[in-house]
PDB file of N, CA and C in Angstrom:
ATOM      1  N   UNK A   1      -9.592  -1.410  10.700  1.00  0.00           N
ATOM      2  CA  UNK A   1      -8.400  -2.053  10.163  1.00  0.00           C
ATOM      3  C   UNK A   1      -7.323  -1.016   9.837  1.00  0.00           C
ATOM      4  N   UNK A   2      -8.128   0.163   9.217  1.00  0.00           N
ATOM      5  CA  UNK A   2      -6.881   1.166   9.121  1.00  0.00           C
ATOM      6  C   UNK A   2      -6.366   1.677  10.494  1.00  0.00           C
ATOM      7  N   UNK A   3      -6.675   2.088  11.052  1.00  0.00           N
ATOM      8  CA  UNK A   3      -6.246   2.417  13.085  1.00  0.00           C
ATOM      9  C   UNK A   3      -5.526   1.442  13.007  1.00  0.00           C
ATOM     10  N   UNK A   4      -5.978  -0.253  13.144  1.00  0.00           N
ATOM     11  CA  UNK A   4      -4.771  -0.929  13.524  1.00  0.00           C
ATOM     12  C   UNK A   4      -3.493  -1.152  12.808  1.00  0.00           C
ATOM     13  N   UNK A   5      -3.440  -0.971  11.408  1.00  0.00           N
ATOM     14  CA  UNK A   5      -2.222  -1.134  10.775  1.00  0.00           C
ATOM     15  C   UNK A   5      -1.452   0.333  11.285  1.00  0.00           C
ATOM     16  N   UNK A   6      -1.815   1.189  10.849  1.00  0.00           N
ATOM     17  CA  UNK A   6      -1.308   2.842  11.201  1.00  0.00           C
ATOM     18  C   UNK A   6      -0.439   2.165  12.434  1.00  0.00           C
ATOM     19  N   UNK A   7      -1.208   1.631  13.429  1.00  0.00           N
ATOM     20  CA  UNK A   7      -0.393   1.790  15.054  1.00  0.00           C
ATOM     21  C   UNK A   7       0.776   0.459  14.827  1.00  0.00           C
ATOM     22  N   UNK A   8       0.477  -0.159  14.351  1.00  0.00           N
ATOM     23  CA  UNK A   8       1.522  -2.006  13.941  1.00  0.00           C
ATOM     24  C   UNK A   8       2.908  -0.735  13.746  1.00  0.00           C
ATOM     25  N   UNK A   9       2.893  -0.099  12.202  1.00  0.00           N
ATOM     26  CA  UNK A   9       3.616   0.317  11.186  1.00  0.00           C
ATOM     27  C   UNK A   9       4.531   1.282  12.269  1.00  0.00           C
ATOM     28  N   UNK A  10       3.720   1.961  13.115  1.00  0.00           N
ATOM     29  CA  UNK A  10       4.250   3.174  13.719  1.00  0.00           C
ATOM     30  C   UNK A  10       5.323   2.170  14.895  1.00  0.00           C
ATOM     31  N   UNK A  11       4.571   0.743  15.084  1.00  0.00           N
ATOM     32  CA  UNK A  11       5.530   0.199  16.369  1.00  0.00           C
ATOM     33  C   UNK A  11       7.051  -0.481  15.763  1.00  0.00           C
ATOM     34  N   UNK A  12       6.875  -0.430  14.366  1.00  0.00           N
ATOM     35  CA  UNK A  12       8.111  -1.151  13.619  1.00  0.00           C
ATOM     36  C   UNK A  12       9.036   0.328  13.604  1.00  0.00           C
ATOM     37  N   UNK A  13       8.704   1.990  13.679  1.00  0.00           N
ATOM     38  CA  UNK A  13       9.320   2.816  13.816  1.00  0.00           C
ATOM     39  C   UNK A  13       9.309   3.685  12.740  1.00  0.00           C
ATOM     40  N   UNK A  14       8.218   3.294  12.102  1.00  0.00           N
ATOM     41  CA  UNK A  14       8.173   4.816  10.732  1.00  0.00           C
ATOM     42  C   UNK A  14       6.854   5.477  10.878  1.00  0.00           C
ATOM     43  N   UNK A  15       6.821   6.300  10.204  1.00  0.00           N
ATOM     44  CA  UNK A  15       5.679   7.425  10.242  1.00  0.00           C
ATOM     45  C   UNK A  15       4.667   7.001   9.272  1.00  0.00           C
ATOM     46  N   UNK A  16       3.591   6.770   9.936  1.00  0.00           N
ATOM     47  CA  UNK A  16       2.181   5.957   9.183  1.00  0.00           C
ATOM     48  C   UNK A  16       1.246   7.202   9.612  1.00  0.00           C
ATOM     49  N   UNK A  17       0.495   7.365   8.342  1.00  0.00           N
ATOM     50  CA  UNK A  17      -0.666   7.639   8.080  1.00  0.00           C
ATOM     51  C   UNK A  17      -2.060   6.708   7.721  1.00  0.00           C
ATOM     52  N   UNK A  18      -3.700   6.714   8.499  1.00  0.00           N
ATOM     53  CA  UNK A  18      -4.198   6.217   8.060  1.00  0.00           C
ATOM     54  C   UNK A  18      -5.492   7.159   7.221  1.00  0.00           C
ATOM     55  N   UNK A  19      -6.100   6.466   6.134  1.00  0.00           N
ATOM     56  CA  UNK A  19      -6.802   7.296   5.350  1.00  0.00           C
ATOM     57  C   UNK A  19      -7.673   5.768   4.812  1.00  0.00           C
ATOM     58  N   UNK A  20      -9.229   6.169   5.119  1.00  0.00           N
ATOM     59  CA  UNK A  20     -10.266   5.624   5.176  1.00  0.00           C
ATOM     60  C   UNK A  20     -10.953   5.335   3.193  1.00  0.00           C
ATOM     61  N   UNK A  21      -9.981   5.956   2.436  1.00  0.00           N
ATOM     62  CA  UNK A  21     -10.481   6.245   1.173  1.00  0.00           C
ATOM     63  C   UNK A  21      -9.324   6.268   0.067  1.00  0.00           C
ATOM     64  N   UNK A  22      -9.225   6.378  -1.402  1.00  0.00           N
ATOM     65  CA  UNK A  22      -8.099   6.538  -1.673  1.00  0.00           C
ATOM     66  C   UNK A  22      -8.056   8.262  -1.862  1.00  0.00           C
ATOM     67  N   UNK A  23      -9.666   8.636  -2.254  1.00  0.00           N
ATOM     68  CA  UNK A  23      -9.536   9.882  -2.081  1.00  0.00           C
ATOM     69  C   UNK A  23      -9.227  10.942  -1.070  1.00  0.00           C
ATOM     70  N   UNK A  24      -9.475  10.352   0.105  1.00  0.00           N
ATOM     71  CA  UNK A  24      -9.012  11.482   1.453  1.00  0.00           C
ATOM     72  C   UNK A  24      -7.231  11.232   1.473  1.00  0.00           C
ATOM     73  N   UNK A  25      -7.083  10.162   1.151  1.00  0.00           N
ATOM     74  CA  UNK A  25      -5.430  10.248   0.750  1.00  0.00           C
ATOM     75  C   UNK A  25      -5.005  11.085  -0.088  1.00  0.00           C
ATOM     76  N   UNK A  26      -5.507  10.846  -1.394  1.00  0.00           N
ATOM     77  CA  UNK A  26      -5.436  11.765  -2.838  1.00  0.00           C
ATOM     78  C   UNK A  26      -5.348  13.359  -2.339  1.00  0.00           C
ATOM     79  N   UNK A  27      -5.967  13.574  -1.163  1.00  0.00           N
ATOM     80  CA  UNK A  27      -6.567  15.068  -0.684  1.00  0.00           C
ATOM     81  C   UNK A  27      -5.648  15.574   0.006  1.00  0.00           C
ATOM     82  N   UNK A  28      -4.592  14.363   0.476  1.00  0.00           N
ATOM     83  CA  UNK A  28      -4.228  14.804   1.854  1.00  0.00           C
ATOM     84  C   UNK A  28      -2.813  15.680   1.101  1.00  0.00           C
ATOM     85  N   UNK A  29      -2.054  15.922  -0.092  1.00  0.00           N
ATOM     86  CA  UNK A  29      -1.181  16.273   0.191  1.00  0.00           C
ATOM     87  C   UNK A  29      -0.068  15.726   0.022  1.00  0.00           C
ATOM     88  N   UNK A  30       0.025  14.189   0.592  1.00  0.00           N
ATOM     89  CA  UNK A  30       1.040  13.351   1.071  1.00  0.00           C
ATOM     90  C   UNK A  30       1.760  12.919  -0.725  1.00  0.00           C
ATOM     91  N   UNK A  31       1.368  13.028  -1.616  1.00  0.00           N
ATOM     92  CA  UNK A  31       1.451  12.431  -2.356  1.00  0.00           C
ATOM     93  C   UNK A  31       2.834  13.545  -3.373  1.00  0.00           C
ATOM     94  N   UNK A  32       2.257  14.890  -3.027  1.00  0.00           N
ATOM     95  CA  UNK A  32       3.243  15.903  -3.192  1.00  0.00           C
ATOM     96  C   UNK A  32       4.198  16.059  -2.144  1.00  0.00           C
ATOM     97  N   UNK A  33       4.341  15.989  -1.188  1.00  0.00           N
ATOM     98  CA  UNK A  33       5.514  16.256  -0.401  1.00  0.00           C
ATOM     99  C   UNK A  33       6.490  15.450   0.607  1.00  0.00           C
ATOM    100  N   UNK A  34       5.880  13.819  -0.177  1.00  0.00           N
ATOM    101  CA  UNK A  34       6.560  13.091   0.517  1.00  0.00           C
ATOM    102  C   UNK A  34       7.607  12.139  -0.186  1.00  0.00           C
ATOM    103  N   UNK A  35       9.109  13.088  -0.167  1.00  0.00           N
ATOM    104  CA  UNK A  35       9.714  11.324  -0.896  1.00  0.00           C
ATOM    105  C   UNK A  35       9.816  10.365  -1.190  1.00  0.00           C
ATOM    106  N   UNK A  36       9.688   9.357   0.525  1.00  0.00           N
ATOM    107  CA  UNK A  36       9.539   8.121   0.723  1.00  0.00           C
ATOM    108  C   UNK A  36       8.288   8.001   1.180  1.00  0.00           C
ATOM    109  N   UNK A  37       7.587   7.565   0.399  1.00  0.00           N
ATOM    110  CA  UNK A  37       5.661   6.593   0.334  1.00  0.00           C
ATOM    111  C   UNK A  37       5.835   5.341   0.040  1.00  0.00           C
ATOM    112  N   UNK A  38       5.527   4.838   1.067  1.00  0.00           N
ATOM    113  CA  UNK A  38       5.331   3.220   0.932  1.00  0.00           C
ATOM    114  C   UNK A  38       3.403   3.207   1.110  1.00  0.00           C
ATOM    115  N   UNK A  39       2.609   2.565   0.197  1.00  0.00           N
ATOM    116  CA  UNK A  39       1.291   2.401   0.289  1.00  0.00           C
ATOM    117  C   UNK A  39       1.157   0.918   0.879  1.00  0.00           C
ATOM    118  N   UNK A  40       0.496   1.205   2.027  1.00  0.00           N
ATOM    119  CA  UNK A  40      -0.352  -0.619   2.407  1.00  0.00           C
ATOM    120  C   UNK A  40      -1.624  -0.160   1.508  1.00  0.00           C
ATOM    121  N   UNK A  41      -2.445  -0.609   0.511  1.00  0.00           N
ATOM    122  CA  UNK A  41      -4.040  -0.686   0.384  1.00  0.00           C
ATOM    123  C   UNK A  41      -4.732  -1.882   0.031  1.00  0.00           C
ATOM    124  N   UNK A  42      -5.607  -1.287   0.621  1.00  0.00           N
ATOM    125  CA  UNK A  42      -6.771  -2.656   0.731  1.00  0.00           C
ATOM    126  C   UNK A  42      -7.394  -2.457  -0.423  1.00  0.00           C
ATOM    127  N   UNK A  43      -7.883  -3.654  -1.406  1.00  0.00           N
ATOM    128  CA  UNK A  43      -8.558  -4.213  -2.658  1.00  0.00           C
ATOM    129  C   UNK A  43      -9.932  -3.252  -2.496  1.00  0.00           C
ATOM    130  N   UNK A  44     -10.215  -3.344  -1.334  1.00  0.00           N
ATOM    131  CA  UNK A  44     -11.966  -3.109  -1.387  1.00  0.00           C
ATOM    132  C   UNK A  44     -11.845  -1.324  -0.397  1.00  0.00           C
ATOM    133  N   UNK A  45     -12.155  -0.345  -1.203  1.00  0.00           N
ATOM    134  CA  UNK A  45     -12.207   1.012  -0.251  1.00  0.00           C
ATOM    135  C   UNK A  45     -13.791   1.072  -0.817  1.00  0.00           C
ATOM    136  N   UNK A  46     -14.320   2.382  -0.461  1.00  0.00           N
ATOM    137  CA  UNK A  46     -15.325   3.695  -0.917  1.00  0.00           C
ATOM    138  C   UNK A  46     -14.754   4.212  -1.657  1.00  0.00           C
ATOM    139  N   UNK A  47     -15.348   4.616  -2.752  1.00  0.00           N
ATOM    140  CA  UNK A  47     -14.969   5.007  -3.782  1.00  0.00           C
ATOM    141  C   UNK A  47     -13.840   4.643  -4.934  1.00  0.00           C
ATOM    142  N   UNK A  48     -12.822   5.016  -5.239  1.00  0.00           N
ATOM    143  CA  UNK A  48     -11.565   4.413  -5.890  1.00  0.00           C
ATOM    144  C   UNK A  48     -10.825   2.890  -5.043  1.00  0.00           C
ATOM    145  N   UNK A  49     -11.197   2.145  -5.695  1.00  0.00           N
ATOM    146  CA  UNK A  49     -10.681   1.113  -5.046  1.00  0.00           C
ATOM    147  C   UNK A  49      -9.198   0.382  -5.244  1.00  0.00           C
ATOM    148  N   UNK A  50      -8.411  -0.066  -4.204  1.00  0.00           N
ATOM    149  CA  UNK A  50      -7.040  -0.331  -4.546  1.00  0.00           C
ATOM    150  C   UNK A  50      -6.583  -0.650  -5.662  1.00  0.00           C
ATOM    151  N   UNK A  51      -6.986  -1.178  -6.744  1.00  0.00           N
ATOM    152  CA  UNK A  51      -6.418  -1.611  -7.824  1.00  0.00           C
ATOM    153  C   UNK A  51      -6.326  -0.478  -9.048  1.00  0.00           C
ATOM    154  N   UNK A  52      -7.192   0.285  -8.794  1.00  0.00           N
ATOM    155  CA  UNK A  52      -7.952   1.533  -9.257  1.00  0.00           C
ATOM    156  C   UNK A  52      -6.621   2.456  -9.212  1.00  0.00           C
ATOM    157  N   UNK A  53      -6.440   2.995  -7.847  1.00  0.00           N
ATOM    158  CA  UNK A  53      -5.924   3.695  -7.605  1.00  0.00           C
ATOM    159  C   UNK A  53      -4.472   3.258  -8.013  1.00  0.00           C
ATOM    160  N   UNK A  54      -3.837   2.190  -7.781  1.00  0.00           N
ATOM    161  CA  UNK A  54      -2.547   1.357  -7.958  1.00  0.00           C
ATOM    162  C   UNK A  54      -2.326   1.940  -9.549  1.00  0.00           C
ATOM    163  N   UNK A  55      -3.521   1.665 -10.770  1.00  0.00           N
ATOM    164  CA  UNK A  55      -3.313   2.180 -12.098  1.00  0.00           C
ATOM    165  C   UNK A  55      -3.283   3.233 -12.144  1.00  0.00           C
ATOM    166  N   UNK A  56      -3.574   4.532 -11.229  1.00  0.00           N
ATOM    167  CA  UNK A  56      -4.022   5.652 -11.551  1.00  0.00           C
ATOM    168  C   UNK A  56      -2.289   6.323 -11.250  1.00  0.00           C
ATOM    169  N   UNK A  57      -1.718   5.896 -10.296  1.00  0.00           N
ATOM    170  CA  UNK A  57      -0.423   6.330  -9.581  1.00  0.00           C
ATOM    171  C   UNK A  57       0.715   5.515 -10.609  1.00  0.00           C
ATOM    172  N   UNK A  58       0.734   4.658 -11.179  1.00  0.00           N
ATOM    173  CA  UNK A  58       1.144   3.995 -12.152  1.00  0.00           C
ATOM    174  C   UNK A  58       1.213   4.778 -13.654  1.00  0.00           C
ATOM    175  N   UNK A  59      -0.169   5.190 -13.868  1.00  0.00           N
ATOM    176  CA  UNK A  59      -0.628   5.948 -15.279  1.00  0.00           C
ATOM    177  C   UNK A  59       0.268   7.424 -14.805  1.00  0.00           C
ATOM    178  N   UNK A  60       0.326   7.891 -13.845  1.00  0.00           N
ATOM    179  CA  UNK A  60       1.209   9.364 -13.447  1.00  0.00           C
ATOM    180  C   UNK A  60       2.368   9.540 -12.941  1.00  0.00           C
ATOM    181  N   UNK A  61       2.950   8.146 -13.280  1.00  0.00           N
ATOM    182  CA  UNK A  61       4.573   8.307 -13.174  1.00  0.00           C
ATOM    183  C   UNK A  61       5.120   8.341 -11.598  1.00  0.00           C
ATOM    184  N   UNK A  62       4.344   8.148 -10.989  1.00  0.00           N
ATOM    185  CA  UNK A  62       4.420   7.962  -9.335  1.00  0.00           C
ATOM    186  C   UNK A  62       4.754   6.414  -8.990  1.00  0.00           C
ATOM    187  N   UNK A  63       5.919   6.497  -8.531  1.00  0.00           N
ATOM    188  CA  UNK A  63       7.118   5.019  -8.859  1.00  0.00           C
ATOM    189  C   UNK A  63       6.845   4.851  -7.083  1.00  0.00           C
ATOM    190  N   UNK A  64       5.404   4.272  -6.499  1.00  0.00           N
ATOM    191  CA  UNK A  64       5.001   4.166  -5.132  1.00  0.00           C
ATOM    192  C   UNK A  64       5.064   2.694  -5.089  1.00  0.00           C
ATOM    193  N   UNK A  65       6.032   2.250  -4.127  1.00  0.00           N
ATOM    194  CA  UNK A  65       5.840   0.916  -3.462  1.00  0.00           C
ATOM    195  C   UNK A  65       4.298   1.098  -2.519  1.00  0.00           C
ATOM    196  N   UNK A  66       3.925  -0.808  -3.100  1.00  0.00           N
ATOM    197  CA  UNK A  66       2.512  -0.628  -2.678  1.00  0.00           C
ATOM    198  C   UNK A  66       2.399  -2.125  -2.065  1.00  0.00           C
ATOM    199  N   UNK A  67       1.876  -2.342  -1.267  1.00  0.00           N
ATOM    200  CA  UNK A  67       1.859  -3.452  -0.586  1.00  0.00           C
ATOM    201  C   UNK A  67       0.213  -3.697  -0.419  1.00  0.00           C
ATOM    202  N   UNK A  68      -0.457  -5.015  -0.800  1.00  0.00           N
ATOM    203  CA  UNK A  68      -1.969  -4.241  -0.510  1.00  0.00           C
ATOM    204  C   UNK A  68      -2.058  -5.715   0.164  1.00  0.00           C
ATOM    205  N   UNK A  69      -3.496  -5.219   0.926  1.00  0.00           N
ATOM    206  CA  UNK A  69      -3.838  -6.430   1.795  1.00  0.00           C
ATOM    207  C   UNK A  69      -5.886  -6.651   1.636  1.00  0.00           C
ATOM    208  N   UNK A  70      -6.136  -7.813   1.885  1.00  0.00           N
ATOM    209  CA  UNK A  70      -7.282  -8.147   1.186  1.00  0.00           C
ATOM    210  C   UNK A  70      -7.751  -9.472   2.248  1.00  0.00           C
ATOM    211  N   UNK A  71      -8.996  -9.198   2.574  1.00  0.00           N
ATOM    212  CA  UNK A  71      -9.486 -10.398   3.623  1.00  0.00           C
ATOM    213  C   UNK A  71      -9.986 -11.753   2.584  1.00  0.00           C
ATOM    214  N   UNK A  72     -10.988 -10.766   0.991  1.00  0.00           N
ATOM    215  CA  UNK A  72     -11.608 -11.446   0.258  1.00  0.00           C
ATOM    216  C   UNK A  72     -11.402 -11.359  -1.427  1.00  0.00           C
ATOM    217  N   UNK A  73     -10.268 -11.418  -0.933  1.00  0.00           N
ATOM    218  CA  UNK A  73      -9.309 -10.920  -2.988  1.00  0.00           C
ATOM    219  C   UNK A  73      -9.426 -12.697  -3.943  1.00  0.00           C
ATOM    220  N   UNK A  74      -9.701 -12.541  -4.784  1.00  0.00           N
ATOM    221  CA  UNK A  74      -9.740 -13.158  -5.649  1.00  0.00           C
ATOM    222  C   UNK A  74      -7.996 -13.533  -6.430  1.00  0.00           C
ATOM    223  N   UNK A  75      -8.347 -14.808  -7.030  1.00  0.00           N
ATOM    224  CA  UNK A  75      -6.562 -14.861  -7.374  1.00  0.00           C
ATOM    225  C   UNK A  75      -6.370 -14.009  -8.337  1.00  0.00           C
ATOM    226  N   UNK A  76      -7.631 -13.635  -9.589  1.00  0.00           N
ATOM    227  CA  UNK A  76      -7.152 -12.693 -10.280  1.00  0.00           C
ATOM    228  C   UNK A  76      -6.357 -11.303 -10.126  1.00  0.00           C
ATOM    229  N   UNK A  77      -7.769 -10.986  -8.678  1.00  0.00           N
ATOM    230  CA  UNK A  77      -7.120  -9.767  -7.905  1.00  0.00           C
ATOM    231  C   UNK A  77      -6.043  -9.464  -7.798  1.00  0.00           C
ATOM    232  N   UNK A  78      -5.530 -10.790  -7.139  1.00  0.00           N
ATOM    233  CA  UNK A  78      -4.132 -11.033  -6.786  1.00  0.00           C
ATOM    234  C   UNK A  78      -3.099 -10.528  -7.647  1.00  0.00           C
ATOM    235  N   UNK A  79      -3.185 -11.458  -8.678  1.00  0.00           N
ATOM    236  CA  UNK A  79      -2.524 -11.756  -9.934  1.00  0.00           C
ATOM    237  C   UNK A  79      -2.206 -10.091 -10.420  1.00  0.00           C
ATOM    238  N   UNK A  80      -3.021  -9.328 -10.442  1.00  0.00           N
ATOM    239  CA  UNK A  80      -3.671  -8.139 -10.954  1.00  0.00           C
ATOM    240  C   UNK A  80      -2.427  -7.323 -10.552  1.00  0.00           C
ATOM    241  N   UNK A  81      -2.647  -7.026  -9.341  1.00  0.00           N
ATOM    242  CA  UNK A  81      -2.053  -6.379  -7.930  1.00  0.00           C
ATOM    243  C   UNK A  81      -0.200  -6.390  -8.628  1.00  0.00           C
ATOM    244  N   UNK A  82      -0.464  -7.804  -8.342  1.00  0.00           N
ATOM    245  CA  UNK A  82       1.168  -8.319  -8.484  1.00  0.00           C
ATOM    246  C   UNK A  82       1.822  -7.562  -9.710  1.00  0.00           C
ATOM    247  N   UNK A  83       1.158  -7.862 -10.890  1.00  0.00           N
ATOM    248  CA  UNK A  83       1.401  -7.341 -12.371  1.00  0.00           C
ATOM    249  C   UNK A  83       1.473  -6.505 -12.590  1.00  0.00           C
ATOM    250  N   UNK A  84       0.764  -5.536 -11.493  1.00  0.00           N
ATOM    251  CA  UNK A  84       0.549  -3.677 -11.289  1.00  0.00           C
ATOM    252  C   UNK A  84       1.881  -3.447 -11.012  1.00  0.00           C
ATOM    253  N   UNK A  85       2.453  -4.279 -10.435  1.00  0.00           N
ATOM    254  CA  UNK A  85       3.904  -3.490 -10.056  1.00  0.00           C
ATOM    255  C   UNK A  85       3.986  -3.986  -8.329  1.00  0.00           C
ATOM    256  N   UNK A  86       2.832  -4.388  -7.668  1.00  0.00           N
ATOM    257  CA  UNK A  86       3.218  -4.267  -6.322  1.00  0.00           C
ATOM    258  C   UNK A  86       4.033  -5.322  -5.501  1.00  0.00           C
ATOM    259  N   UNK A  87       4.319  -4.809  -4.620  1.00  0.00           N
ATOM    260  CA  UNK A  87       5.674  -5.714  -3.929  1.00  0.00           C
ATOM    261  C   UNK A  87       4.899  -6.493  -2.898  1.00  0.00           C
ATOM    262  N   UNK A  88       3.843  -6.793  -2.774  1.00  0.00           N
ATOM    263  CA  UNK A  88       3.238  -7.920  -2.070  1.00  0.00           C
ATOM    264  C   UNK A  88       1.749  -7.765  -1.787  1.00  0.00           C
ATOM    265  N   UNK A  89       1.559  -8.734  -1.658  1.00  0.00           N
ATOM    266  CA  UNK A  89      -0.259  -8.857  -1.323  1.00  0.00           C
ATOM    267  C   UNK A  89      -0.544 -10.080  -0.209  1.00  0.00           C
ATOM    268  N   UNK A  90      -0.622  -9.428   0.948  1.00  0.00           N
ATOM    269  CA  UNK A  90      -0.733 -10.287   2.010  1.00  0.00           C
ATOM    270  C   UNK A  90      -2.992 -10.644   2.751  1.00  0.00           C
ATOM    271  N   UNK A  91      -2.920 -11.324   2.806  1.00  0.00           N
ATOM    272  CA  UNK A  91      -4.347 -11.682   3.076  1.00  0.00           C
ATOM    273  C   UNK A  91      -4.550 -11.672   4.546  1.00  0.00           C
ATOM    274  N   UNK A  92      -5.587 -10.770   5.235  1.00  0.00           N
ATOM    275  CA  UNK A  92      -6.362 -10.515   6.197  1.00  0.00           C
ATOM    276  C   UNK A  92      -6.727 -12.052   6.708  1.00  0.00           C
ATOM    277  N   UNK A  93      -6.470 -12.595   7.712  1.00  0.00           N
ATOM    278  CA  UNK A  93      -5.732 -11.980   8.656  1.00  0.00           C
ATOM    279  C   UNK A  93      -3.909 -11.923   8.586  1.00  0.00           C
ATOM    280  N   UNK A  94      -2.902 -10.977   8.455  1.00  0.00           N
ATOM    281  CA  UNK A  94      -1.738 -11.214   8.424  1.00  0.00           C
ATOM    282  C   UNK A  94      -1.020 -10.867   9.745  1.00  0.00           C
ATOM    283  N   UNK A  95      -0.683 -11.677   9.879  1.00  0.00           N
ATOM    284  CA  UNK A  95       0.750 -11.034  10.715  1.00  0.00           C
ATOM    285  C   UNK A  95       1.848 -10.264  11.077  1.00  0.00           C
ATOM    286  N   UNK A  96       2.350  -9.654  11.852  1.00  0.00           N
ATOM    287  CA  UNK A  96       3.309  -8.695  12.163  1.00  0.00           C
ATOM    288  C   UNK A  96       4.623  -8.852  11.494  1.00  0.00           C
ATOM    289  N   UNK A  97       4.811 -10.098  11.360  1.00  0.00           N
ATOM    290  CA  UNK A  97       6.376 -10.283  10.940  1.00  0.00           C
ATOM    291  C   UNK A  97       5.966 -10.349   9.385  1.00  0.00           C
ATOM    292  N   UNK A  98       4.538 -11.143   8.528  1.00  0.00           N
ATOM    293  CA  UNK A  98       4.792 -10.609   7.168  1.00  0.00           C
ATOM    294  C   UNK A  98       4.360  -9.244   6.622  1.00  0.00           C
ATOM    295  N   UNK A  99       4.046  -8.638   7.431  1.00  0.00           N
ATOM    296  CA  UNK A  99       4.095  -7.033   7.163  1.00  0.00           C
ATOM    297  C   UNK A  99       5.657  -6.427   7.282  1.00  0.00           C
ATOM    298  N   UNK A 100       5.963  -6.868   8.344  1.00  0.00           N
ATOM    299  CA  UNK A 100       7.364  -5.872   8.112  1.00  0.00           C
ATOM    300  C   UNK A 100       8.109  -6.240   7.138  1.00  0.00           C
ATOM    301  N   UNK A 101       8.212  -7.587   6.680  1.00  0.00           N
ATOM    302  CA  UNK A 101       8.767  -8.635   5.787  1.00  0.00           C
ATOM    303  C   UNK A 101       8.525  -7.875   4.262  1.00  0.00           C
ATOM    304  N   UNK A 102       7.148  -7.147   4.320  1.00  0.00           N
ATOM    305  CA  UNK A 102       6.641  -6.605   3.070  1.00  0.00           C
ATOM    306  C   UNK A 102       7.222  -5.299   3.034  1.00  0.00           C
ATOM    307  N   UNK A 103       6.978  -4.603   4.279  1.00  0.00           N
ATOM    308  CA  UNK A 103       7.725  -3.058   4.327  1.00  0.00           C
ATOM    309  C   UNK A 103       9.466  -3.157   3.920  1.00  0.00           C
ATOM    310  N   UNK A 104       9.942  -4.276   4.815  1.00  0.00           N
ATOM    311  CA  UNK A 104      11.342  -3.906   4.411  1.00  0.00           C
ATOM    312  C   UNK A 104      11.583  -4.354   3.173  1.00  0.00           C
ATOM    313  N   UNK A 105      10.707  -5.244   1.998  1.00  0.00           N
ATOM    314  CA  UNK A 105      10.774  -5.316   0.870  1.00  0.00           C
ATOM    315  C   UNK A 105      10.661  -4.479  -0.232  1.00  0.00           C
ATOM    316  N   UNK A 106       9.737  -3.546   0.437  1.00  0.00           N
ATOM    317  CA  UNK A 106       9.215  -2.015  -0.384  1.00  0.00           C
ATOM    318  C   UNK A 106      10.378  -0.978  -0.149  1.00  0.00           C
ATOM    319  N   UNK A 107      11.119  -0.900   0.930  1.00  0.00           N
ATOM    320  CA  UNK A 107      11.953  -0.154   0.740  1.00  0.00           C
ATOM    321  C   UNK A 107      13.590  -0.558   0.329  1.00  0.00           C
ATOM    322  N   UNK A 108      13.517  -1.730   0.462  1.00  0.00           N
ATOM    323  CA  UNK A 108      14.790  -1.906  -0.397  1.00  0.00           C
ATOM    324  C   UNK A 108      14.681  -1.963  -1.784  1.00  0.00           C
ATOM    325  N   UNK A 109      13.433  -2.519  -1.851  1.00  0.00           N
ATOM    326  CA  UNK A 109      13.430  -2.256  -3.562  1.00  0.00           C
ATOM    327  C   UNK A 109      13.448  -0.685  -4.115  1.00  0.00           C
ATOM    328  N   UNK A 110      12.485   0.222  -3.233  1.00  0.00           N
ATOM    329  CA  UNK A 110      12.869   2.009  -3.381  1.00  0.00           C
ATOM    330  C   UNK A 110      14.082   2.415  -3.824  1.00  0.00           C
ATOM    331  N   UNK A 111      15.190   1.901  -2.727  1.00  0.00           N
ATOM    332  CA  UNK A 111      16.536   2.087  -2.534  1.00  0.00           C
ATOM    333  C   UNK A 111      17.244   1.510  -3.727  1.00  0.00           C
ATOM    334  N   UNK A 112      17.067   0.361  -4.127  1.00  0.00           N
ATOM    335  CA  UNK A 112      18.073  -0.438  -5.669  1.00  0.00           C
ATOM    336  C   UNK A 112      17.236   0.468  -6.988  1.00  0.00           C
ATOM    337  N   UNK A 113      16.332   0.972  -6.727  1.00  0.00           N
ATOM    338  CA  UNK A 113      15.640   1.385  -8.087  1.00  0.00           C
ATOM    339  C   UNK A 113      16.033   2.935  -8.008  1.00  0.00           C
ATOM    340  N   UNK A 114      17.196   3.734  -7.224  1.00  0.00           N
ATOM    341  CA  UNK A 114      17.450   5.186  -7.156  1.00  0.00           C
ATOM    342  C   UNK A 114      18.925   5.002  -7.918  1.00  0.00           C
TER     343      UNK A 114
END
């Protein structure tokens, strides 16, 4: 699922990274040297799981549009997600047009909040 979003994201024309964990993300770097981070994450990883991580980037002042996606999320989940701050929560299986629908939501909101 991560391969296929990475390649969707890259065909709408921005630079996607995929990362199997929140920690091989956490590892990668990206988090220090990248201005614009838009996060897709999924509810359910190995180890730190999306909601997890959503508080942890939240608790450290890291103002990351987050879009998460979930085959088997619960409404609380949901609810959760939403309240965290994130700009959408789309359910497995989604579509191309409400992903971009979510991306170009994450970055205009980036853009009004500078």
């Amino acid at each position: 699922m991560a391969d296929s979003t990475r390649f969707l994201v890259r065909s709408f024309g921005f630079r996607a990274e995929a990362f199997l964990s929140a920690q091989q993300f956490l590892d990668s770097g990206l988090l220090e040297e990248t201005k614009c981070l838009l996060l897709i994450l999924d509810l359910r990883m190995p180890g730190i799981g999306g909601l997890e991580l959503q508080r942890n980037l939240t608790n450290a002042n890291k103002g990351i549009p987050i879009i998460f996606i979930s085959a088997r999320a619960t409404e609380h989940e949901r609810k959760q997600a939403i309240a965290g701050g994130a700009v959408d929560f789309l359910r497995k299986p989604f579509n191309e047009e409400a992903l971009l629908n979510a991306i170009n939501l994450a970055l205009s909101e980036r853009h009004h909040s500078k």
